[in-house]
Structure formats: structure tokens, C-alpha cells
Protein backbone atom coordinates (compact mmCIF):
# COMPACT_ATOMS: atom_id res chain seq x y z
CA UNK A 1 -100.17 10.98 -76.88
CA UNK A 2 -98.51 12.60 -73.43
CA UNK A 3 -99.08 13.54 -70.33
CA UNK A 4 -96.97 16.14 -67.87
CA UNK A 5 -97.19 16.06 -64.22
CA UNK A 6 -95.82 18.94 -62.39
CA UNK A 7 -94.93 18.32 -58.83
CA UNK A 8 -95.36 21.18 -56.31
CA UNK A 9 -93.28 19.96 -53.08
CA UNK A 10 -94.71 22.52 -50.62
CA UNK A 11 -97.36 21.40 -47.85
CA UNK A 12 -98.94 23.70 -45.12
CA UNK A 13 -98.09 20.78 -42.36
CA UNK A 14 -96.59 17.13 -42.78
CA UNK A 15 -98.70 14.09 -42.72
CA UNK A 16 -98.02 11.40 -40.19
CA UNK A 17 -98.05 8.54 -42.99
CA UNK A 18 -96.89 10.32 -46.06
CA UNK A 19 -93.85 9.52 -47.65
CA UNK A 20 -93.77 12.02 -50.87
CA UNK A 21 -91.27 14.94 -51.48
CA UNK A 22 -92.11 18.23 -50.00
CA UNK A 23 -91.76 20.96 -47.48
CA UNK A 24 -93.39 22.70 -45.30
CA UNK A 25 -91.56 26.13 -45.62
CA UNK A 26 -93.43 28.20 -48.37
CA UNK A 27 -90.43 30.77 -48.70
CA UNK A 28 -89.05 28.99 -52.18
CA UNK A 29 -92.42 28.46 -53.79
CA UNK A 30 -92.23 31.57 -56.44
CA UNK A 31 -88.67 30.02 -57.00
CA UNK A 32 -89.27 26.75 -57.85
CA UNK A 33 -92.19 27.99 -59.98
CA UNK A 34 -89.70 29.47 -62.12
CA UNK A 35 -88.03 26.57 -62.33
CA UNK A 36 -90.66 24.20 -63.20
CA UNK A 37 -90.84 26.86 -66.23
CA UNK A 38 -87.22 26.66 -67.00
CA UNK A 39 -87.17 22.99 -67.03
CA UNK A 40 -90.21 22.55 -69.01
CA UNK A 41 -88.16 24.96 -71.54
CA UNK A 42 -85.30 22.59 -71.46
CA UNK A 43 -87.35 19.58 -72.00
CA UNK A 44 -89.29 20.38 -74.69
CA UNK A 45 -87.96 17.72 -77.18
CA UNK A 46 -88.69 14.92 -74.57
CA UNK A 47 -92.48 15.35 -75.61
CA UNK A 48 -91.61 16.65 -79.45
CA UNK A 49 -94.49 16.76 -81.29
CA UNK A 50 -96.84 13.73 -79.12
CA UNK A 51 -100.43 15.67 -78.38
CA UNK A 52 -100.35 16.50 -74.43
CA UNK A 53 -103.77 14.76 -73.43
CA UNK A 54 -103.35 15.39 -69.54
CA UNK A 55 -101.83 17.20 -67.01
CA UNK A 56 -101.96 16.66 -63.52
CA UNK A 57 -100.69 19.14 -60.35
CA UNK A 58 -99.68 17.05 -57.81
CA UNK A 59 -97.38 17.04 -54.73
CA UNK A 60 -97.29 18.09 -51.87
CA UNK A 61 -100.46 20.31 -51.75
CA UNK A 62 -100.52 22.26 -55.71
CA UNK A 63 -103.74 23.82 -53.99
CA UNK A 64 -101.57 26.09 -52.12
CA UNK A 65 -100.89 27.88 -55.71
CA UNK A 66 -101.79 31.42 -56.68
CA UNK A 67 -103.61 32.20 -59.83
CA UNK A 68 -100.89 33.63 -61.16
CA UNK A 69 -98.80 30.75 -60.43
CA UNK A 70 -101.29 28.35 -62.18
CA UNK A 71 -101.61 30.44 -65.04
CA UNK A 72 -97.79 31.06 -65.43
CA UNK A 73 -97.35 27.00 -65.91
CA UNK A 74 -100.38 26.30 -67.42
CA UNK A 75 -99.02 28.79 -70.41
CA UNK A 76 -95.59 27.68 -70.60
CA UNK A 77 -96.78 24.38 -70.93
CA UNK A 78 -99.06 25.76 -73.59
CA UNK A 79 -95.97 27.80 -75.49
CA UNK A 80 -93.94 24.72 -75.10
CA UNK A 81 -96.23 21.58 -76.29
CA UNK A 82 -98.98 20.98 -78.48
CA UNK A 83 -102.13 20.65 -75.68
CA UNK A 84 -105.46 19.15 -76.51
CA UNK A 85 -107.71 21.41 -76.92
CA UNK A 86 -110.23 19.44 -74.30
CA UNK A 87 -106.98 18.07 -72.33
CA UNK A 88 -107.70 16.71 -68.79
CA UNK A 89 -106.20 19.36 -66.48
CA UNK A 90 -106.44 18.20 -62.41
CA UNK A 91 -105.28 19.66 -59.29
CA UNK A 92 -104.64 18.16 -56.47
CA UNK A 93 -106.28 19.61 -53.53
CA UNK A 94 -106.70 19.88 -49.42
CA UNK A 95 -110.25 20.99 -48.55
CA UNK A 96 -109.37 23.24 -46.11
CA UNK A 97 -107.66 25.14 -49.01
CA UNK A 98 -111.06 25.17 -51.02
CA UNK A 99 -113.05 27.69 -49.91
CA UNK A 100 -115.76 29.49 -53.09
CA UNK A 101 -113.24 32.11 -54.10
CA UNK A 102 -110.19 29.86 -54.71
CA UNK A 103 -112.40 27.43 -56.27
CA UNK A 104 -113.79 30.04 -58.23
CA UNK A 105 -110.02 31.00 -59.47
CA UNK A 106 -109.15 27.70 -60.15
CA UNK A 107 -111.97 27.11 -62.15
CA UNK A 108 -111.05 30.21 -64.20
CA UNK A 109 -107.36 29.51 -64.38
CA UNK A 110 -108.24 26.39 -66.38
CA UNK A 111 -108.34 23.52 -63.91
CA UNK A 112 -111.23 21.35 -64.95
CA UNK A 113 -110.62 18.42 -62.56
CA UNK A 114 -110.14 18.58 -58.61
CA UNK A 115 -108.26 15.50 -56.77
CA UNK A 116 -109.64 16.28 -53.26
CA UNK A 117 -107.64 14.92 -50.52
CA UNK A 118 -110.19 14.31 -48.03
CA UNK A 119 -108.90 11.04 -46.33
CA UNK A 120 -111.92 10.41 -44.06
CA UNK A 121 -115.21 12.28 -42.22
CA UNK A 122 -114.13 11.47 -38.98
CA UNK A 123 -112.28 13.98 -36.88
CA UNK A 124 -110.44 10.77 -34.95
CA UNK A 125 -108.98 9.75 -38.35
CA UNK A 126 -108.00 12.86 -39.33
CA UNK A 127 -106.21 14.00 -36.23
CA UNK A 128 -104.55 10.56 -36.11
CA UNK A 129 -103.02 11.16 -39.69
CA UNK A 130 -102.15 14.82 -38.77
CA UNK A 131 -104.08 16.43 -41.57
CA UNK A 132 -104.77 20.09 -41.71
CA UNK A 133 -108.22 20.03 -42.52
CA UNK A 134 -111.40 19.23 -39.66
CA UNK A 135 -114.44 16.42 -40.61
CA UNK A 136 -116.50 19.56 -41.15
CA UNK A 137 -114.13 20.75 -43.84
CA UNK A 138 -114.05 17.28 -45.60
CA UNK A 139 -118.01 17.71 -46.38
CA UNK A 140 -118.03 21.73 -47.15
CA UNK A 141 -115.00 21.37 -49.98
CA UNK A 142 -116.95 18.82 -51.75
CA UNK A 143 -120.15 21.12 -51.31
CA UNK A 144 -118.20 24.29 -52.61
CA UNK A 145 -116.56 22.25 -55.50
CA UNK A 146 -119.95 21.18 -56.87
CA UNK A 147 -121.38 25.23 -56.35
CA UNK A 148 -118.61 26.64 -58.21
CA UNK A 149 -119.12 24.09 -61.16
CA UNK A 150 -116.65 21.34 -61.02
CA UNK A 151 -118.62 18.27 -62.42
CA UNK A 152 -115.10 16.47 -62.59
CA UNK A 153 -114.20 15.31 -59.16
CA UNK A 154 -112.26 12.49 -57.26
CA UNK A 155 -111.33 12.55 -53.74
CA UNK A 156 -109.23 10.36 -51.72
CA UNK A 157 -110.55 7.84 -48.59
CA UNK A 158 -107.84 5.58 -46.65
CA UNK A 159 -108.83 2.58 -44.95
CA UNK A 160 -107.38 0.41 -42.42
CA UNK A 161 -107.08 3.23 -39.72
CA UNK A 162 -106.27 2.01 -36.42
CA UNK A 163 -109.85 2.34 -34.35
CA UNK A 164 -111.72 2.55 -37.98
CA UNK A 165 -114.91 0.06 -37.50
CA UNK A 166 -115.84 -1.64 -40.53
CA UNK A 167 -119.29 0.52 -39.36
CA UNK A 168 -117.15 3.32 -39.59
CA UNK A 169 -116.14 2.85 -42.82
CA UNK A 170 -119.28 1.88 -44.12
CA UNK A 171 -120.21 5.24 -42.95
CA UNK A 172 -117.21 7.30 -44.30
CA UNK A 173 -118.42 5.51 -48.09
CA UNK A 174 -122.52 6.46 -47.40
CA UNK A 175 -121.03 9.77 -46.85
CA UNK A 176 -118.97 9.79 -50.17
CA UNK A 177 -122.20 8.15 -51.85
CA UNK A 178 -124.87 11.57 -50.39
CA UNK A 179 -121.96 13.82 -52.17
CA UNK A 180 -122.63 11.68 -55.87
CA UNK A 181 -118.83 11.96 -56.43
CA UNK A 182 -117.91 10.19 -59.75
CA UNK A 183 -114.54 9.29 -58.87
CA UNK A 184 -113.15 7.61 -55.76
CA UNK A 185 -109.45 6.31 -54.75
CA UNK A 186 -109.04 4.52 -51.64
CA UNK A 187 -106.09 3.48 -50.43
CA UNK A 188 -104.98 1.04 -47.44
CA UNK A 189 -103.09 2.71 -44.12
CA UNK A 190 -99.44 1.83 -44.87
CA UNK A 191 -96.62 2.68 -42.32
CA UNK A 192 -93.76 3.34 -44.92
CA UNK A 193 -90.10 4.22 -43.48
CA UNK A 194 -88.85 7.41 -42.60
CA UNK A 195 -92.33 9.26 -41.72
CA UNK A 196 -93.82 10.16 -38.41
CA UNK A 197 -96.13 7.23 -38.23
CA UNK A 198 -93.66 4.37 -38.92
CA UNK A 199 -92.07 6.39 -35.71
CA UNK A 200 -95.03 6.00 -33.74
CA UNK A 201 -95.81 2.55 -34.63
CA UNK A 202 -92.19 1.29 -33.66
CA UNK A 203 -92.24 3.35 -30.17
CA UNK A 204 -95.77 2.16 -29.45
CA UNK A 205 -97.07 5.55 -29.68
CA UNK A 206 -99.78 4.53 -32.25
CA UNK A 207 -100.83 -0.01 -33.28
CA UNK A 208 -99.74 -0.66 -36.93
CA UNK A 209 -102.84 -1.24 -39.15
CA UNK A 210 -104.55 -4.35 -39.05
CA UNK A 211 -104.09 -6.43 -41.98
CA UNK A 212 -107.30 -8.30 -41.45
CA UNK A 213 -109.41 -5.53 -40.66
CA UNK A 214 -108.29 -3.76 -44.10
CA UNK A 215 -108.48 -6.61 -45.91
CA UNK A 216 -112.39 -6.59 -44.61
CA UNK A 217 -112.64 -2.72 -45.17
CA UNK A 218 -111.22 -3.16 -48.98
CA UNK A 219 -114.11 -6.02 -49.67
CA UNK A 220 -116.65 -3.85 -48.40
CA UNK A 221 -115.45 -0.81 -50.66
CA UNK A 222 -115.52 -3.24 -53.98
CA UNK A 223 -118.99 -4.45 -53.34
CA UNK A 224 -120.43 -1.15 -51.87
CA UNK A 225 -119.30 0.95 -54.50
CA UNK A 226 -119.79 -1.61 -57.12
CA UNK A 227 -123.42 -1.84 -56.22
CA UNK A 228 -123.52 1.72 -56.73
CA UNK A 229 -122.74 1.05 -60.22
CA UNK A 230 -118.36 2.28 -59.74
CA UNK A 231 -116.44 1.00 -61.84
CA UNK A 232 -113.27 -0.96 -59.51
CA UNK A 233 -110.89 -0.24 -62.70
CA UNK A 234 -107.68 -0.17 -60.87
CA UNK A 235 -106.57 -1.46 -57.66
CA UNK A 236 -107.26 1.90 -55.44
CA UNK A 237 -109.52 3.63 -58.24
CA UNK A 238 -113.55 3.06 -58.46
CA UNK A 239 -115.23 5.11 -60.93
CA UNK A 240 -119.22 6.27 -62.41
CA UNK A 241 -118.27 5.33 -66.26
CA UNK A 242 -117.18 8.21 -68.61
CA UNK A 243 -115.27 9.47 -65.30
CA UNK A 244 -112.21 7.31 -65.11
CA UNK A 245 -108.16 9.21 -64.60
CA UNK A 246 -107.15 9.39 -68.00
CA UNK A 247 -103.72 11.18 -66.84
CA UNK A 248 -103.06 7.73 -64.31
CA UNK A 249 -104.65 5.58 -67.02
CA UNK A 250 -101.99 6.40 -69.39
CA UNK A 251 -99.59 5.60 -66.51
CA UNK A 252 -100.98 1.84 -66.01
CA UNK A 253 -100.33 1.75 -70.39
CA UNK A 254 -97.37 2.78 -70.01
CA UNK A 255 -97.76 5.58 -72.50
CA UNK A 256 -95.22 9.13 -72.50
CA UNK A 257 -95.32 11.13 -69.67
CA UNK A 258 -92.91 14.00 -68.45
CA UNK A 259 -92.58 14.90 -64.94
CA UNK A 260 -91.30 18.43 -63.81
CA UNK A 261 -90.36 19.79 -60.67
CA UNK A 262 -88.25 18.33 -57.80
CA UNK A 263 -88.47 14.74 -57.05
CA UNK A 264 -90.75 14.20 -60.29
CA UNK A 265 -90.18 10.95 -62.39
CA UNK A 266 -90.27 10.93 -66.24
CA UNK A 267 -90.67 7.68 -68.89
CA UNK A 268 -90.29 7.86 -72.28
CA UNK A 269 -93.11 5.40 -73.11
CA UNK A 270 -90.61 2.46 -74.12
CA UNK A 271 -87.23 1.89 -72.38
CA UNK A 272 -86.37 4.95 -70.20
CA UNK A 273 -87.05 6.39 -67.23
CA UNK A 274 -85.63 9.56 -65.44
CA UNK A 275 -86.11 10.95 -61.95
CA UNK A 276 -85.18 14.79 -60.48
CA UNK A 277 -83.76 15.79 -57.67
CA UNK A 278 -85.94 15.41 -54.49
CA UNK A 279 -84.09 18.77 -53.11
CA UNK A 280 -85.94 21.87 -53.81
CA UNK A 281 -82.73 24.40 -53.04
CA UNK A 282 -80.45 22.37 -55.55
CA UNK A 283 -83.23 21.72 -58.20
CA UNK A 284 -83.87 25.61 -58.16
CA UNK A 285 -79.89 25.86 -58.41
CA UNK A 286 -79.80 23.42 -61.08
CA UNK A 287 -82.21 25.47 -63.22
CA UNK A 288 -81.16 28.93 -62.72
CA UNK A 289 -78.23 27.83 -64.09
CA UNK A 290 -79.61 26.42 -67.18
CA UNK A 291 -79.49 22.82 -66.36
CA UNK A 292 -81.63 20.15 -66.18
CA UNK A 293 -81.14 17.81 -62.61
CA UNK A 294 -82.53 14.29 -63.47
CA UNK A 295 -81.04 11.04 -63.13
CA UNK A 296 -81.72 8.09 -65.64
CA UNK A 297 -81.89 4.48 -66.52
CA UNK A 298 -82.68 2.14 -69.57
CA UNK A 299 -84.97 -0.39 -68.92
CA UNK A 300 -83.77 -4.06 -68.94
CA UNK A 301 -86.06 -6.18 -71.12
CA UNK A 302 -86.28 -8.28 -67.39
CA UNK A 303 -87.48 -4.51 -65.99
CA UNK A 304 -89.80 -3.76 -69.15
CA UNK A 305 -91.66 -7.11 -68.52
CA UNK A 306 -91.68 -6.74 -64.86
CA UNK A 307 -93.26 -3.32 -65.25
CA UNK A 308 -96.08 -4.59 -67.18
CA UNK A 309 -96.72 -6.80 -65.21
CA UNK A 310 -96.93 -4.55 -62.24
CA UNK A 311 -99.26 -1.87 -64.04
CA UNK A 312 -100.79 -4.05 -66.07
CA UNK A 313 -102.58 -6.40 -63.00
CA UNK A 314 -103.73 -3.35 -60.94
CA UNK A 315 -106.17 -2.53 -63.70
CA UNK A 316 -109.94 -4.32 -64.53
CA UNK A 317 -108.10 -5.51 -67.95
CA UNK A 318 -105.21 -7.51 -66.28
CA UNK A 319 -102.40 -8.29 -68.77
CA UNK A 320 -102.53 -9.64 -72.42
CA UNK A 321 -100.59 -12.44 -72.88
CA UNK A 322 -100.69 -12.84 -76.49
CA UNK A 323 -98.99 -9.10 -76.48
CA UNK A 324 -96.53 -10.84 -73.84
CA UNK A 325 -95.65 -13.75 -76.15
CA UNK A 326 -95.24 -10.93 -79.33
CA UNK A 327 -93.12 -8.35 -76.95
CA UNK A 328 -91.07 -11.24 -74.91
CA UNK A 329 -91.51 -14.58 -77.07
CA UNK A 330 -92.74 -17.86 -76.31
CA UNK A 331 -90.52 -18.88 -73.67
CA UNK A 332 -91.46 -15.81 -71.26
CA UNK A 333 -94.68 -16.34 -71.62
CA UNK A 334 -94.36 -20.00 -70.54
CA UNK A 335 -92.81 -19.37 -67.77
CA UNK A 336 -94.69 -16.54 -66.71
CA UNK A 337 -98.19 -19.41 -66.99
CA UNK A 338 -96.35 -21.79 -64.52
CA UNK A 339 -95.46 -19.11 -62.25
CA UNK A 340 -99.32 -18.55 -62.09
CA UNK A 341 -100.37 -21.92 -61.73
CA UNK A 342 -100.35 -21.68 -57.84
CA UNK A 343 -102.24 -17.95 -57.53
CA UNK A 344 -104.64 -19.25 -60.28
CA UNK A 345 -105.46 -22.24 -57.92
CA UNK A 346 -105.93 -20.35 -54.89
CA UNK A 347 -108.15 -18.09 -56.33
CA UNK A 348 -105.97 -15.14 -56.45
CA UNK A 349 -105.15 -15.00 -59.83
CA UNK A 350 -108.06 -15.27 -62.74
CA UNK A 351 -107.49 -16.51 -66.71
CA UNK A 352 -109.62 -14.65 -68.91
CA UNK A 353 -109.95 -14.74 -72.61
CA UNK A 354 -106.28 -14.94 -73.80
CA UNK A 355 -105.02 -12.75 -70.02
CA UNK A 356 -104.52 -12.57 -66.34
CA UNK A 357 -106.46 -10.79 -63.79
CA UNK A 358 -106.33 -10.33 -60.05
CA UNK A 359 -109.34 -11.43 -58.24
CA UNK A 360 -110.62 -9.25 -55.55
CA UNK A 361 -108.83 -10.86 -53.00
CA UNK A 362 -105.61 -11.02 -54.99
CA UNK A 363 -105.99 -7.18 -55.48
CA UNK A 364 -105.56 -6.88 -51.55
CA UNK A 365 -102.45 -9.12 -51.86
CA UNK A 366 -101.25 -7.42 -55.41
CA UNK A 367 -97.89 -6.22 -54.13
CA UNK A 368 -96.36 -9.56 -52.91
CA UNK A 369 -98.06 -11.40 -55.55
CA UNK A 370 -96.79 -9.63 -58.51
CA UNK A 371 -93.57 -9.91 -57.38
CA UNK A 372 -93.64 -13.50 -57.17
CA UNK A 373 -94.41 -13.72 -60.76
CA UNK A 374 -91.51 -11.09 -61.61
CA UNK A 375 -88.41 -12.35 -63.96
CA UNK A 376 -85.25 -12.16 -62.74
CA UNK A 377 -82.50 -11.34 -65.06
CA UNK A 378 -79.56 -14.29 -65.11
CA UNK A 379 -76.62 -14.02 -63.77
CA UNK A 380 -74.08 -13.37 -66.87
């Protein structure tokens, strides 16, 4: 099995925090439509015959797409692979973007799951992050999604605002919990290099998060939305069963999975990964002129085992370390035990029938923590 994500690198206005590939000048949008289709063309044998189970639009904002746009892809894609007949097919989506008629033509273009990027219902938060959309707008999408049909639906929350109460937050969740949303991601306030918050935070313009209070505000979303009977499956993912991400599930397996469009990564499913150009003029250039613009590596055995590791603990299953002993032998797997020794003792890190977890408070921590049980390759 396969998945395709298509990455459409246009947004109406740019995010204080975000750190993804996109513009805000809509003037090349038909162009690099055309190009997604030519590279798709191009890269037809990288999927062969593998049944395409997902695809996902993301970006940028792929809710800023015309019918006709959706349908062009949606087709090629169709010409090009063999798609499931009941394949998982999301958009993502700003709510100020989904009033009833576009959700009405995205419904009947063939999307059949919406990724709403909602963020918070708090106008503070929102004008803090320097989203397009007003706390009004958050509520009415998800209202309008549900009255057009979409059954299939996860938004996004972020946590660890600067000025967010933990009261707040609770709130912001009750809010989610009225709307009976099966799928939820949440992610932590991170100030990542190069954006217009990590600018504000260094001048003094705006405090960095607060570790602590996050760390709080990530507890309460585990036991709030477990008690609603959410699934915490992955790391930043809580979902009503039968209503998990298949498309990022296959990611944490490290199944097949193409990526089209500028700045969109590819992996092969076993050793190789490949990466486009994040330049939207010289990816359309690339195209038009027949050519594929990727860069790519092979995967170290060192970078195969570190990757497992690091999708492999984000998720409810945690890693299997009798597959770890069969893929990397005896000794890895040794070593990898008494690198755990200390996280299992502090709690962090849980042993469980024959595999690691994370705990809920090693979850918080996952980042540094992984890392500290990576391998490093020898120095030849």
C-alpha cells in the first residue's frame, strides 16, 4: 500500500509561528497545479503497481483550491495510480475559507475528510498567531462542515500560548467536545527559527511559551479527552475509534508514500528518501521542462534504526523490539535496553510485552528523549 501527499505552498497571510513552505502571492497557483500534474506523470513508477490507500492536500492552505483545480489532481492521480476505491482523501483547511458552497464543492469534488485548522476559540490566541480566521469563524466552519455532510473531521488546537490559562484551555477542549469532532491534533506553541514569532520572542515583542504551563496544558488534554473515550494514539493525535489518520498512520509505519509539489518529501518505504525544491518559480521551471527537482539520500542502517525509533515511540504501540533484534541483531537491541535503563527508571519510558512506550510525561519530553536513545554511526 501508498499514500501521495500533494503540497499546495500558497497561504492567504503568513502565520507568526509557522515554519512550512509557502507563499502568500496567489499569482503562480494555476502554474504549479500543472506542475504537480507533470510531476506526478514523471513519477509514476515510484508508486508502480502498490494500491494508493490515502491522499492528503496539505500545505500551505490546499483550501484555497478551485474545483477545477481539485478535480484536475484528483484525476491525474487517478490516470496515473491504482486508487482504492474507498481511499482516504483529506484536505487541509482554514475555516474562514469554509463557507456552505465551498464545502459543498469539496464534498462533490471527492474530498471525504477535512483537516480544519482552527488553532483555538479565542480571538487573543488567534490574533497573537496572526491567523486569518476570527473565534466566530473557528465555531461556524465546524458547524457548516457537519451541514454539508462531512462525518470525517479533525481539526487542529495548539497549546502553550502565551496568556492561555489552563481554564482557558480547558475551555477551548469543552468547546471541541459540544462540536462531537472525532478527530483532534494538538500541538505545543513552538518558536522555530526563521518565522515572525521566533522574531518577536528574541526582541521581546511577544514571552516564549512556558514550558511548564504546556507541559500542564498537554496532561489536561490526555486525561480530558481520554475520559471522553479519544483515543491518545500518537503524540499530538487523539481520536473516537474507527476515526484514526490512516494517511499519517502509514507515515509512523513507515510504509510508501510520494510527495508532490514544492518542498514535498518522498520515502520509498525501506531505505530512501527524497525531498523537492522548496522554490515554487524553479519547481514550476523544473517541470515545464520535463524534469523532476528532488534531492535524495539512502538511509544508513544507523538512520533506518533511528527513524523507527523516532516514529515508532510517538504512537500508543511504542516500538517492537523483537522486530528490532530481527531488523538490527542482537547487539543493537542490547544496547538500545541499556540506553533505556535511566528513562525506564524515571518513569519516562514504559516496557510492555516484548516493547517500549513513552509514558505520558515522556510524550511531553519525546523529542530530547528519543534522541538520547539514537545510534550513532562509528567513526570509520
Amino acid at each position: 500500500m501508498a499514500g501521495i501527499y500533494i503540497h499546495i505552498p500558497f497561504c492567504k497571510k503568513a502565520c507568526h509561528y509557522c515554519n512550512f513552505h509557502f507563499s502568500t502571492s496567489l499569482k503562480q497557483q494555476p502554474s504549479v497545479i500543472s506542475a504537480i500534474v507533470k510531476e506526478l506523470e514523471l513519477r509514476q513508477d515510484f508508486i508502480g503497481s502498490d494500491l494508493v490507500e490515502t491522499i492528503y492536500f496539505g500545505g500551505g492552505t490546499p483550501s484555497l483550491l478551485h474545483k477545477d483545480e481539485i478535480e484536475r489532481l484528483l484525476a491525474a492521480l487517478k490516470a496515473a495510480f491504482q486508487v482504492a476505491d474507498d481511499a482516504e482523501i483529506t484536505l487541509e483547511a482554514n475555516p474562514d475559507d469554509l463557507g456552505p458552497s465551498k464545502l459543498e464543492m469539496l464534498k462533490s469534488a471527492g474530498i471525504n475528510r477535512l483537516s480544519i485548522g482552527v488553532q483555538s476559540f479565542r480571538e487573543a490566541d488567534l490574533q497573537m498567531m496572526n491567523r486569518a480566521h476570527s473565534a466566530d469563524q473557528s465555531s461556524s466552519c465546524l458547524r457548516n462542515a457537519q451541514a454539508a455532510g462531512f462525518d470525517n473531521i479533525t481539526m487542529d488546537l495548539i497549546y502553550g500560548v502565551p496568556g492561555l490559562s489552563n481554564k482557558e484551555w480547558q475551555e477551548n477542549l469543552e468547546t471541541f467536545f459540544e462540536f462531537e469532532i472525532p478527530h483532534l491534533s494538538a500541538y505545543a506553541l513552538t518558536v522555530e527559527p526563521s518565522t515572525a514569532l521566533h522574531h518577536f520572542v528574541k526582541t521581546g515583542k511577544y514571552p516564549a511559551p512556558d514550558e511548564e504551563a504546556s507541559a500542564q496544558q498537554f496532561e489536561m488534554l490526555s486525561r480530558l479527552c481520554t475520559a471522553k473515550g479519544y483515543e491518545h494514539y500518537e503524540i499530538s493525535n487523539l481520536a473516537l475509534p474507527g476515526y484514526r489518520s490512516k494517511h499519517n498512520g502509514n507515515y509512523w509505519k513507515g510504509l510508501k508514500y510520494l510527495g508532490l509539489g514544492p518542498s514535498a518529501h518522498s520515502f520509498d518505504g525501506r531505505s530512501q528518501r527524497s525531498w523537492n525544491v522548496a522554490n515554487n518559480a524553479g519547481y514550476v521551471r523544473a517541470l515545464s521542462a520535463g524534469e523532476a527537482c528532488f534531492e535524495s539520500e539512502d538511509l544508513t542502517l544507523e538512520d533506518r534504526f533511528n527513524e523507527y525509533l523516532m516514529t515508532g515511540l510517538r504512537t500508543e504501540a511504542g516500538i517492537d523490539l523483537e522486530w528490532i533484534e530481527q531488523e538490527f541483531g542482537t547487539v543493537w537491541l542490547q544496547d538500545l535496553l541499556e540506553a533505556a535503563v535511566v528513562p525506564i527508571r524515571d518513569g519516562l519510558v514504559l516496557g510492555k510485552k516484548n516493547a517500549l512506550k513513552l509514558s505520558l510525561q515522556g510524550k511531553f519530553v519525546s523529542d530530547g528523549l528519543i534522541a538520547d536513545l539514537f545510534r550513532i554511526a562509528e567513526e570509520s
